[in-house]
Protein backbone atom coordinates (compact mmCIF):
# COMPACT_ATOMS: atom_id res chain seq x y z
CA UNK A 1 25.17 -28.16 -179.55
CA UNK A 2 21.67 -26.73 -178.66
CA UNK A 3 19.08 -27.29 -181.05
CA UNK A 4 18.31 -23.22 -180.27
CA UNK A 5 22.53 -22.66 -181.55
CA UNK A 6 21.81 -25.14 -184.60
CA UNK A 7 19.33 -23.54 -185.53
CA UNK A 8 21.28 -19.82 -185.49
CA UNK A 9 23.58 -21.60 -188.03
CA UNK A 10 21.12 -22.19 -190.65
CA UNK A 11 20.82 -19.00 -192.63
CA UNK A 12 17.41 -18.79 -193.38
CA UNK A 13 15.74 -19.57 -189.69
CA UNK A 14 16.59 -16.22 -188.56
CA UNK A 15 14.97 -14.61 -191.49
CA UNK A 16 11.65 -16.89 -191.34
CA UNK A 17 11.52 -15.83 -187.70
CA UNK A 18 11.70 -12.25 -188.99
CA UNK A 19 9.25 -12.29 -191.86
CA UNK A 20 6.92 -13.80 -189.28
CA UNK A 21 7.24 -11.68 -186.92
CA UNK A 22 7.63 -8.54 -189.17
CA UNK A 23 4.19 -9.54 -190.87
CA UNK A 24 2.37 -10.23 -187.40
CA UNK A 25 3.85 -6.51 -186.12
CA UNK A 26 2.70 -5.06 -189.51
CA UNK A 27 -0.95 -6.43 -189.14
CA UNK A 28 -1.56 -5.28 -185.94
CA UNK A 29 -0.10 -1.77 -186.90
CA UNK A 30 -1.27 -1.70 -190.37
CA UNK A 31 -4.68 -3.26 -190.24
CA UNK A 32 -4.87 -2.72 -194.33
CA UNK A 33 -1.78 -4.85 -194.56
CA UNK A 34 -3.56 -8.27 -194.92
CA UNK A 35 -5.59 -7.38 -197.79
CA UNK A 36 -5.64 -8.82 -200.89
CA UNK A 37 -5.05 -6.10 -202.88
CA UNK A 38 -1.67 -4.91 -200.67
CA UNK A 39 -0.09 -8.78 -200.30
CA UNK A 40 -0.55 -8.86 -204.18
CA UNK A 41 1.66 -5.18 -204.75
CA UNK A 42 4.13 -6.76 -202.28
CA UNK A 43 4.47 -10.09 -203.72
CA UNK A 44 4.25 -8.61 -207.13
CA UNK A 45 7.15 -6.07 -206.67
CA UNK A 46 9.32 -8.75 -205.44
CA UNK A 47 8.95 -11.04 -208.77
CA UNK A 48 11.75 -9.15 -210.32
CA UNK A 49 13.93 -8.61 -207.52
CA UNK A 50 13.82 -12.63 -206.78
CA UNK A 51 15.92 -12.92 -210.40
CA UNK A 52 18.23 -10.12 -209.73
CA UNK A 53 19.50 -11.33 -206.72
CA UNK A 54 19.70 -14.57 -208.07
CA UNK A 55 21.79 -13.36 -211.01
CA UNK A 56 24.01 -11.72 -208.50
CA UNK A 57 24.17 -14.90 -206.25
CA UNK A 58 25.46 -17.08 -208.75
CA UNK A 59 28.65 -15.28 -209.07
CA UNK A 60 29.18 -14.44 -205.53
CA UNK A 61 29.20 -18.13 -205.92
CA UNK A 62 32.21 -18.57 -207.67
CA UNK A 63 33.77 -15.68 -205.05
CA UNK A 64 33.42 -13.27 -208.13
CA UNK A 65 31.13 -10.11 -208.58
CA UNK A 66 28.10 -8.96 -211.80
CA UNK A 67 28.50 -5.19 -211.57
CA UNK A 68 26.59 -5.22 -214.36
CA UNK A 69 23.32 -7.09 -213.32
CA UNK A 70 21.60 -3.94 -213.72
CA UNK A 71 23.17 -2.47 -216.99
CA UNK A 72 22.71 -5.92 -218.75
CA UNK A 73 19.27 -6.11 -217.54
CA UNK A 74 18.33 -2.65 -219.20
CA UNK A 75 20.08 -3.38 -222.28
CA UNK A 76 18.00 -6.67 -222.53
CA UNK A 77 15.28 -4.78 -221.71
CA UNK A 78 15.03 -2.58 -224.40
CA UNK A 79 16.53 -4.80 -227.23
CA UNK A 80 13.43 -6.77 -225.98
CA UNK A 81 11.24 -3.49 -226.77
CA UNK A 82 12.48 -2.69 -229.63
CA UNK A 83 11.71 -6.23 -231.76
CA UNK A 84 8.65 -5.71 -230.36
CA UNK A 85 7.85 -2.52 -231.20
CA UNK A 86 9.70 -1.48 -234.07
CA UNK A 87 10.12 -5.51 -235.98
CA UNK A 88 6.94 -6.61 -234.89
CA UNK A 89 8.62 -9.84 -233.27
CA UNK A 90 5.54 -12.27 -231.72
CA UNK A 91 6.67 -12.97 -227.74
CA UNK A 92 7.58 -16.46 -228.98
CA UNK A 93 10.40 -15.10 -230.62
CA UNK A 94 11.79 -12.29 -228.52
CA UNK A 95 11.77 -13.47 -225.48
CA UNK A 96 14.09 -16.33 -226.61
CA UNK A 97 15.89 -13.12 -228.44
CA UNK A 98 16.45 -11.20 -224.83
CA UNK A 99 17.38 -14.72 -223.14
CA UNK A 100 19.64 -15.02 -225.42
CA UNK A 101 21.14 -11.34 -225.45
CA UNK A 102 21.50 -11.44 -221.36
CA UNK A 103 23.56 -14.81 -221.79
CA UNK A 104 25.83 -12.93 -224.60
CA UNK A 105 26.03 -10.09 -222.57
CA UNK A 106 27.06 -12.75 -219.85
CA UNK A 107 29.67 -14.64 -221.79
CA UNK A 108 31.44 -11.37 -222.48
CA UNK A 109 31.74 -10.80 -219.22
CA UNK A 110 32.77 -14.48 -218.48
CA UNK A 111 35.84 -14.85 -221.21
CA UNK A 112 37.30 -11.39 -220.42
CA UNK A 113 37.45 -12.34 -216.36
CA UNK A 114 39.07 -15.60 -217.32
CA UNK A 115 41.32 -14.91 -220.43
CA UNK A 116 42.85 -11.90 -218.61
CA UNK A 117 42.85 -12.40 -215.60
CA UNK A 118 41.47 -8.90 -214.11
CA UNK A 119 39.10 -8.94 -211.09
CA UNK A 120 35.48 -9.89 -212.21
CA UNK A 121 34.86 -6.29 -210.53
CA UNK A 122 36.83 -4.26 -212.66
CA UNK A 123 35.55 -5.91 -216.20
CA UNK A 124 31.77 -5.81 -215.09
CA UNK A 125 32.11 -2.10 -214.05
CA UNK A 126 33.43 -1.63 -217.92
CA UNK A 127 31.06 -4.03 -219.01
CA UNK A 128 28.21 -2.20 -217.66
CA UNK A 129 29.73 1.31 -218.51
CA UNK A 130 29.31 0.05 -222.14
CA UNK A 131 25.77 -1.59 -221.92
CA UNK A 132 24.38 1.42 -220.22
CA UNK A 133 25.69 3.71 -223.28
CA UNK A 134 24.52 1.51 -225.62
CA UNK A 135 20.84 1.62 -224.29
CA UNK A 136 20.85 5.03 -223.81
CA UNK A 137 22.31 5.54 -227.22
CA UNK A 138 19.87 3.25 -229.45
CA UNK A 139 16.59 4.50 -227.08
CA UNK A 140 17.76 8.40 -226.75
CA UNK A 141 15.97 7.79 -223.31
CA UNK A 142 12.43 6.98 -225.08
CA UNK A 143 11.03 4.53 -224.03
CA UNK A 144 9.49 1.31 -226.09
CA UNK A 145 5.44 1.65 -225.42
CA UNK A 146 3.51 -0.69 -227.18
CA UNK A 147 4.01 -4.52 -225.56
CA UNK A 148 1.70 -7.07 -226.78
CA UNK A 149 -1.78 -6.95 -224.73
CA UNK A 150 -0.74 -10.42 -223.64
CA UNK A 151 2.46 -9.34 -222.25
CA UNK A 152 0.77 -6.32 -219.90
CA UNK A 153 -1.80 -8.90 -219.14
CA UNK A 154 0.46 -11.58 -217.54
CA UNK A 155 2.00 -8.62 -215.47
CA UNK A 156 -0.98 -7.57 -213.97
CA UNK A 157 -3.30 -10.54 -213.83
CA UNK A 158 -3.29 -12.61 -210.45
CA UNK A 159 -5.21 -15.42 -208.62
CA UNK A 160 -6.00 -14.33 -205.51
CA UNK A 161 -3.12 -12.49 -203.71
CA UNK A 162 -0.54 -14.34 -206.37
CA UNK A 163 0.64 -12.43 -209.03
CA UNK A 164 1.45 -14.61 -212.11
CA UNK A 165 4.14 -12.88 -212.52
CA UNK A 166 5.78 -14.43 -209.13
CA UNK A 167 5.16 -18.18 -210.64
CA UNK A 168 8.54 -17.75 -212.87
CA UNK A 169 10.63 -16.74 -210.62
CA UNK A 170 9.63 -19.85 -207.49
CA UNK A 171 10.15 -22.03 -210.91
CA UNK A 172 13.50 -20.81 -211.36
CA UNK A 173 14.32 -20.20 -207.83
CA UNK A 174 13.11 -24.39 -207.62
CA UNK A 175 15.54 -24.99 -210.72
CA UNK A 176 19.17 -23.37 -209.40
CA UNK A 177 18.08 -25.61 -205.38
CA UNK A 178 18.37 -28.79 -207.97
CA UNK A 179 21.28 -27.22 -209.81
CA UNK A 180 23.63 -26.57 -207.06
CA UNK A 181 22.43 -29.39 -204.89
CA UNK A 182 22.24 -32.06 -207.50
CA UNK A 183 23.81 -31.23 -210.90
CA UNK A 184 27.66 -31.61 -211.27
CA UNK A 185 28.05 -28.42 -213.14
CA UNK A 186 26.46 -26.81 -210.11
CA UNK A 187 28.79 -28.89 -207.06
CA UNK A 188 31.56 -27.56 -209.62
CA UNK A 189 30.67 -23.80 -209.41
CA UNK A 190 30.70 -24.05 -205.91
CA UNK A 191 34.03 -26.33 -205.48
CA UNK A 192 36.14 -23.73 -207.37
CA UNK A 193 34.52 -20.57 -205.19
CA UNK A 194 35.83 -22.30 -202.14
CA UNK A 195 38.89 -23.42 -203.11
CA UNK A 196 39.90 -22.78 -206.53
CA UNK A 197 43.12 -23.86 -206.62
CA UNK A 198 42.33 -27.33 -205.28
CA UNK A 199 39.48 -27.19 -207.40
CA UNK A 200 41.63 -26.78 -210.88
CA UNK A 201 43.95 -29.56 -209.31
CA UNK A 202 41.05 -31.88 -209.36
CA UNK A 203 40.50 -31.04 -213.19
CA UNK A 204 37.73 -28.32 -213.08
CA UNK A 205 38.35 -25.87 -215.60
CA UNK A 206 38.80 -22.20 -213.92
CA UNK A 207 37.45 -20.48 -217.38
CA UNK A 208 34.09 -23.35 -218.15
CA UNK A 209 33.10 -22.23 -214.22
CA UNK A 210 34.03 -18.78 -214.18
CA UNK A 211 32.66 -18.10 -217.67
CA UNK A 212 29.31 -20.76 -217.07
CA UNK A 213 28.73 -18.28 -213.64
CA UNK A 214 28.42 -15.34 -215.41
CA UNK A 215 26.07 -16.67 -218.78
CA UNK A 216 24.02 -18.09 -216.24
CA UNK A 217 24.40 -14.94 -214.12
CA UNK A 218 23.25 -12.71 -217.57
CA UNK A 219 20.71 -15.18 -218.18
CA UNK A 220 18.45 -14.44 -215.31
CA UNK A 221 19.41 -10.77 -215.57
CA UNK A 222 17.90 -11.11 -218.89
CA UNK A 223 14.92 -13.41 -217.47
CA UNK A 224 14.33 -10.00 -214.73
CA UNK A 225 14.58 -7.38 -217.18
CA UNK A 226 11.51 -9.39 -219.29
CA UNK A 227 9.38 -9.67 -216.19
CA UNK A 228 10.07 -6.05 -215.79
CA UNK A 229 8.76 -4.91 -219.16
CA UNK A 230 5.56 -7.37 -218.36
CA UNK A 231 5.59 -5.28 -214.92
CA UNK A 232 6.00 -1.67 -215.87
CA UNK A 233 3.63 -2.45 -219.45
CA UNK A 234 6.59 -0.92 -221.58
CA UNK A 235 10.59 -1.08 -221.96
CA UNK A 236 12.03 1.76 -220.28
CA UNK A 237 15.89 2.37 -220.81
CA UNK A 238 15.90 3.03 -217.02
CA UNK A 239 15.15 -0.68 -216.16
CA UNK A 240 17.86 -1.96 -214.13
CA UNK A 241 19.35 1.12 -213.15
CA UNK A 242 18.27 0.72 -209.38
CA UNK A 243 19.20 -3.22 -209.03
CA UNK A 244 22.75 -2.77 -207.90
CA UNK A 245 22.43 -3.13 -204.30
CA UNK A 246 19.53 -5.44 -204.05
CA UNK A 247 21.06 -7.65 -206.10
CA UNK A 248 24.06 -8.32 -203.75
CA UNK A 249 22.05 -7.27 -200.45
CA UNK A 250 19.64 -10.21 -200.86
CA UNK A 251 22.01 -13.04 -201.06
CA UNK A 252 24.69 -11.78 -199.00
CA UNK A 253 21.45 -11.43 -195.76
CA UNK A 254 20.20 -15.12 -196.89
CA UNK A 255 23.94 -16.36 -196.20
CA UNK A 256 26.07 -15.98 -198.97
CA UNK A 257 29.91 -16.18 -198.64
CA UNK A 258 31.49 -12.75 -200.28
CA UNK A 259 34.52 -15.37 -201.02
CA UNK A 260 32.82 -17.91 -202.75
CA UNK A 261 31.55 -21.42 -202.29
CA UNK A 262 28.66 -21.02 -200.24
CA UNK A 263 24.97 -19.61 -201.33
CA UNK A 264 21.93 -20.15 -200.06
CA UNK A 265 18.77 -20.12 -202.66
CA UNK A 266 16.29 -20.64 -200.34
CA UNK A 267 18.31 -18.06 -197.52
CA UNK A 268 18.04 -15.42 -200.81
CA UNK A 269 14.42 -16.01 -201.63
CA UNK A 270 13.63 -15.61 -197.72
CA UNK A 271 16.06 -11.98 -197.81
CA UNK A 272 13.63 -10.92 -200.91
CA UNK A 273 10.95 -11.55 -199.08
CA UNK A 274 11.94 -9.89 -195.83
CA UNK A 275 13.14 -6.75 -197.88
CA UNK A 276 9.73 -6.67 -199.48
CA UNK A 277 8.18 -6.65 -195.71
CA UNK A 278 10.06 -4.06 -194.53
CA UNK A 279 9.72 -1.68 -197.74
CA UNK A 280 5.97 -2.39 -197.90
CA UNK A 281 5.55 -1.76 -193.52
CA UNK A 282 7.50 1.59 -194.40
CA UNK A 283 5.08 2.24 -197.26
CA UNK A 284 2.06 1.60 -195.09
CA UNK A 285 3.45 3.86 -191.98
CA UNK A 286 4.29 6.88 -193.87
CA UNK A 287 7.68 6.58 -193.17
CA UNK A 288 10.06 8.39 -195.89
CA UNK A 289 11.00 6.01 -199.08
CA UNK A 290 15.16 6.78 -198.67
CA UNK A 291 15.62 5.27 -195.27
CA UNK A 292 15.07 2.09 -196.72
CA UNK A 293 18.30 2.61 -198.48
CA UNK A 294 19.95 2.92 -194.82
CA UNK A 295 17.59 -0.02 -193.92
CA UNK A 296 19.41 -1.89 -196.19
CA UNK A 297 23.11 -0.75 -195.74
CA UNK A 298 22.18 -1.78 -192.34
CA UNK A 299 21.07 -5.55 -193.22
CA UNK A 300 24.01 -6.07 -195.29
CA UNK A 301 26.71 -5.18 -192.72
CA UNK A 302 24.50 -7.42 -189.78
CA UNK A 303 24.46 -9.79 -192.54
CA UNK A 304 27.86 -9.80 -193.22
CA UNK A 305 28.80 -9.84 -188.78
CA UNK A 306 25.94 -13.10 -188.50
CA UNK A 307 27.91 -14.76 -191.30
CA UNK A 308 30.81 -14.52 -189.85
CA UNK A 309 29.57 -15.67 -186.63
CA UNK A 310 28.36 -19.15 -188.51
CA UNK A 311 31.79 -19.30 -190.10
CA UNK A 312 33.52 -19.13 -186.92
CA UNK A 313 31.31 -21.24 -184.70
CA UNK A 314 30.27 -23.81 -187.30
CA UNK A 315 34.64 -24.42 -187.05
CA UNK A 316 35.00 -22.61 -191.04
CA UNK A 317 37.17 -20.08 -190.06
């Protein structure tokens, strides 16, 4: 095999080649898009996207599906508003208090996919159904304004072109490369989304994985939704509402396998980034906002074909 075909099967090298190239085309056409000031909007607006589509990844994972990444993640949000604002809660306390509430939200979620059995799809669309009315109905669509000074601080200090906010989400992103590579819970999440039947005949428990996916899953919904307040400066009920398909478009481009058992953390970090590129470029040339929906309808499905391609070449399928 060629190095130039080895290096087609590793899902990331086609999207470093991309960001590179995407960033060299957008400096020469954009001469504004170097600057310190634009690199730091970029890589700040990505800080919360990283987590989503890291909640997402974990249970495409397991070959199951977090409809409610983005309903969890506004719920958290404003439960995290509200002991702020109306309880008086220091940040010590409720941000444990929202971690905590995204992993709840994510053990529901687990136990009623394992103890009955229905597609992970189904309960998460009712899942987030619920969390969505329950936002709406304890904010009345007002949103939480006053956030510690600290809190707005962190979200809009940086050093240099790095946002602060961005340093959480490499540490996690750092943190699930060690999980899955090196921890046996991890190797375990990933056995059973490749093969779960000869993964519960080796003794791994379908409900600990398929219920540990999703807490962990809610967790860093719960984790986005925080940096998100510290972003916008105040808990809107809205938060989360446009996460959906970034969540799954990100790890599906960096090479995740819609059946389970394969995910790439660094492959979903690099798809964050590119999407970032290519919304910022269309920001910089004018270009209409809504095509990058079609933009990224149009990743996913070459995504989806290049995936294939590995699976079929590398001797998967």
């Amino acid at each position: 095999m060629t190095l130039f075909r080895r290096l087609l099967l590793v899902e990331w090298s086609g999207l470093a080649v991309a960001i590179l190239l995407g960033a060299l085309a957008l400096s020469v056409i954009a001469p504004n898009f170097l600057t310190e000031f634009n690199l730091y909007v970029m890589l700040r607006s990505l800080s919360v996207g990283l987590l989503v589509a890291f909640a997402q990844m974990v249970t495409l994972g397991v070959g199951q599906m977090n409809i409610a990444v983005g309903a969890l993640g506004g719920l958290t949000a404003i439960i995290f508003g509200a002991t702020i604002e109306l309880y008086g809660f220091p940040l010590l306390l409720a941000i444990p208090l929202a971690l905590a509430i995204g992993a709840l939200g994510g053990l529901i979620n687990g136990l009623l996919t394992a103890r009955t059995g229905v597609n992970a799809f189904i309960i998460t669309l009712a899942t987030a159904s619920a969390f969505t009315g329950i936002n709406f109905g304890i904010t009345g669509s007002i949103p939480f304004y006053k956030m510690p000074a600290s809190l707005v601080a962190f979200g809009d200090h940086h050093l240099g072109a790095m946002p602060y906010l961005l340093v959480a989400p490499l540490i996690v992103a750092f943190l699930l490369g060690l999980f899955f590579s090196r921890a046996a819970p991890g190797r375990e999440l990933l056995a059973f989304g490749g093969n779960p039947q000869a993964a519960e005949l080796s003794g791994i428990s379908r409900e600990r994985v398929v219920v540990s996916a999703h807490v962990l899953s809610g967790l860093l919904a719960a984790a986005a939704a925080v940096l998100a307040v510290a972003q916008l400066g105040s808990a809107q009920p809205t938060i989360g509402a446009d996460w959906l398909l970034l969540s799954f478009a990100a790890p599906i481009i960096g090479g995740a396998a819609l059946t389970g058992g394969h995910i790439s953390v660094l492959g979903t970090l690099f798809a964050v980034l590119l999407l970032g590129l290519i919304q910022n470029g269309m920001v910089l040339a004018k270009v209409d906002p809504y095509w990058v929906q079609f933009v990224l309808g149009a990743l996913i499905l070459a995504a989806v074909g290049l995936n294939r391609w590995r699976a079929v070449n590398s001797g998967v399928a």
